[in-house]
C-alpha atoms as a PDB file:
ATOM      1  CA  UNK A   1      81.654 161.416-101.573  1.00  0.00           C
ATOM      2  CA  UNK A   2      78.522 160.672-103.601  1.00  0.00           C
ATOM      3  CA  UNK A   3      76.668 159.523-100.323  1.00  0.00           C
ATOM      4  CA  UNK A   4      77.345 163.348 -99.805  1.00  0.00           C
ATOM      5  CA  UNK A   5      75.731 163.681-102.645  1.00  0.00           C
ATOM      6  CA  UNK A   6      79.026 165.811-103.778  1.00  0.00           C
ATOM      7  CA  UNK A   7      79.688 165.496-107.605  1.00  0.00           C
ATOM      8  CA  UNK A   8      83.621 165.944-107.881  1.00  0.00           C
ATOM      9  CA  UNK A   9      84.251 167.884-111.699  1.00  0.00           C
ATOM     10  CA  UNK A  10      87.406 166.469-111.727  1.00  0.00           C
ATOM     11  CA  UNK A  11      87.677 163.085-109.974  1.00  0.00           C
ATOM     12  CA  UNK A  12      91.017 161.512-111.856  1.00  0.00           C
ATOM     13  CA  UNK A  13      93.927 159.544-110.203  1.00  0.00           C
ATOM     14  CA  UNK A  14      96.136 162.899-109.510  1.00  0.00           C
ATOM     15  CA  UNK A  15      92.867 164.194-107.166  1.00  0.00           C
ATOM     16  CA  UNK A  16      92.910 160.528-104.596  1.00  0.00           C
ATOM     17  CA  UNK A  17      95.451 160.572-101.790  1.00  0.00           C
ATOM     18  CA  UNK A  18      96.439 157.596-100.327  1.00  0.00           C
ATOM     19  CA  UNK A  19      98.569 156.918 -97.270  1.00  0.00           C
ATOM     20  CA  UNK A  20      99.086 152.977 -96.749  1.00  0.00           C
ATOM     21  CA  UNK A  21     100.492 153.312 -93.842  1.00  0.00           C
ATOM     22  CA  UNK A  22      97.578 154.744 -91.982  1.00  0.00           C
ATOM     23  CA  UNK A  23      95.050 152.936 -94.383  1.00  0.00           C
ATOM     24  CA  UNK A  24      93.714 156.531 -95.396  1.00  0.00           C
ATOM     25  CA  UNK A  25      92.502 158.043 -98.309  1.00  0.00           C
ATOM     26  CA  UNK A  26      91.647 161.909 -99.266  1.00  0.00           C
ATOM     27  CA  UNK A  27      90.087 163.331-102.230  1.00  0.00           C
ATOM     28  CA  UNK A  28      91.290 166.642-102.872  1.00  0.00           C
ATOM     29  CA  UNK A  29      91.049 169.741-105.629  1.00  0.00           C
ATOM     30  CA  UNK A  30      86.979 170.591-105.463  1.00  0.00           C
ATOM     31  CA  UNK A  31      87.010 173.354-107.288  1.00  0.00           C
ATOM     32  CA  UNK A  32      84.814 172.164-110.102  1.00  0.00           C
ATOM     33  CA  UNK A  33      82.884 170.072-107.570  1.00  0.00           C
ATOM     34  CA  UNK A  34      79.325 170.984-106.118  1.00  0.00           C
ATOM     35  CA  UNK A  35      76.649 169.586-103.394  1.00  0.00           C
ATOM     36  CA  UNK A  36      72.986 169.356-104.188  1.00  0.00           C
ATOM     37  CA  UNK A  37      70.346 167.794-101.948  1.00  0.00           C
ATOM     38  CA  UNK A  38      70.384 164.699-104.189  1.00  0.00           C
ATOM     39  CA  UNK A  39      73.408 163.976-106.610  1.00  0.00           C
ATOM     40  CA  UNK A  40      71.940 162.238-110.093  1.00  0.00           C
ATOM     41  CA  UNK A  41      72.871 159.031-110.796  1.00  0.00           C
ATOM     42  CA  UNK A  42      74.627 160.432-114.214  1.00  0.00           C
ATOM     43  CA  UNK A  43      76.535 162.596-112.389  1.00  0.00           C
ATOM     44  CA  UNK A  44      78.142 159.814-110.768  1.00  0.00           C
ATOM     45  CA  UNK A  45      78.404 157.424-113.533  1.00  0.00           C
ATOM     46  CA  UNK A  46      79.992 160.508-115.371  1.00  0.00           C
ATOM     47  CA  UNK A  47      82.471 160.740-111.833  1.00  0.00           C
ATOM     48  CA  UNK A  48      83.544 157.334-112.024  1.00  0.00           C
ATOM     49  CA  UNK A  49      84.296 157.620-116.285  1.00  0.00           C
ATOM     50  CA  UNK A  50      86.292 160.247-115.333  1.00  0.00           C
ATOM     51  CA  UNK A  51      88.221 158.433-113.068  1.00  0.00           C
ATOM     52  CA  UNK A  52      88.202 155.199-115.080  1.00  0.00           C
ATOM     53  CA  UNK A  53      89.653 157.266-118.113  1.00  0.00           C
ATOM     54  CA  UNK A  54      92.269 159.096-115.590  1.00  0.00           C
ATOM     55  CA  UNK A  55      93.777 154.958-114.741  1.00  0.00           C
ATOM     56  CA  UNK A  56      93.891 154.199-118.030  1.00  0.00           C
ATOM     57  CA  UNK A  57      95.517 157.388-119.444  1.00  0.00           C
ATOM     58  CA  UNK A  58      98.167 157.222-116.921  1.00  0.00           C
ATOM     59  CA  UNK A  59      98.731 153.355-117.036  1.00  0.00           C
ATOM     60  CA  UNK A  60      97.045 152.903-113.779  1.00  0.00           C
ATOM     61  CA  UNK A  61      94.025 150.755-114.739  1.00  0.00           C
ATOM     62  CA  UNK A  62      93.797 147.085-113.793  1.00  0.00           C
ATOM     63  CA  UNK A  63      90.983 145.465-114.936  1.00  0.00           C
ATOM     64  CA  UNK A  64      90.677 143.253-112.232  1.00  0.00           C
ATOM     65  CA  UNK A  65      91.222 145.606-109.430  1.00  0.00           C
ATOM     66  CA  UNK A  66      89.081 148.170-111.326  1.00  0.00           C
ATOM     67  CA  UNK A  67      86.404 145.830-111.024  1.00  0.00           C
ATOM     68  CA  UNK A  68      86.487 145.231-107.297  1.00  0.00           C
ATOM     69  CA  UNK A  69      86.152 148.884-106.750  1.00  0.00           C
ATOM     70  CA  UNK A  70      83.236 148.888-108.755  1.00  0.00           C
ATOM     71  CA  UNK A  71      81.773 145.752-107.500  1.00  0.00           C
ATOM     72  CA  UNK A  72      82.684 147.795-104.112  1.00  0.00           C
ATOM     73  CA  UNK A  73      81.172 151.251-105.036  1.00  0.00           C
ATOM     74  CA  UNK A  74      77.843 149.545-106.303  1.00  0.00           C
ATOM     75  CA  UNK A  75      77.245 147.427-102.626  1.00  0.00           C
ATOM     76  CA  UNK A  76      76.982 150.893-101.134  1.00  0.00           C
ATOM     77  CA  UNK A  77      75.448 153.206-104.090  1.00  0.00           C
ATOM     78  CA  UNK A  78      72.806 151.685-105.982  1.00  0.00           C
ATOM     79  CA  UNK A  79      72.972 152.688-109.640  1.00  0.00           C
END
C-alpha cells in the first residue's frame, strides 16, 4: 500500500483480510484513504500506530510477531 504511496485513514485490524488458505491478504474500507505522488514518511509511521494501537486494543498484539512485521515492512520501505 505505501509503495502506492496510498495513506489508509483507517488502517486497524477490522480493515486486513486474510484468507490462509490461499495465502492472501486484502485491505479494505478506503474511504478516509488518499494517493499522492509521494506518501510522507509520517503518514506512514502514523498508518502503522494506527494499526499497532488497533492489535493492542483488541488483544491482537504480539510483541514478537509485531516485530517481524516491522522488521518486514522496514526491508522494503525505508523510514
Amino acid at each position: 500500500m505505501h509503495l502506492l504511496n496510498v495513506n489508509h485513514g483507517d488502517l486497524n485490524i477490522s480493515n486486513i483480510l486474510i484468507d490462509k488458505d490461499i495465502m492472501n491478504v486484502w485491505i479494505i474500507d478506503f474511504d478516509k484513504s488518499s494517493q499522492s505522488s509521494n506518501i510522507s514518511s509520517a503518514e506512514r509511521k502514523s498508518n502503522i500506530k494506527r494499526f499497532e494501537r488497533s492489535l493492542v486494543n483488541t488483544g491482537l498484539f504480539e510483541e514478537k510477531c509485531y516485530n517481524y512485521f516491522i522488521k518486514g515492512y522496514h526491508s522494503i520501505i525505508n523510514d
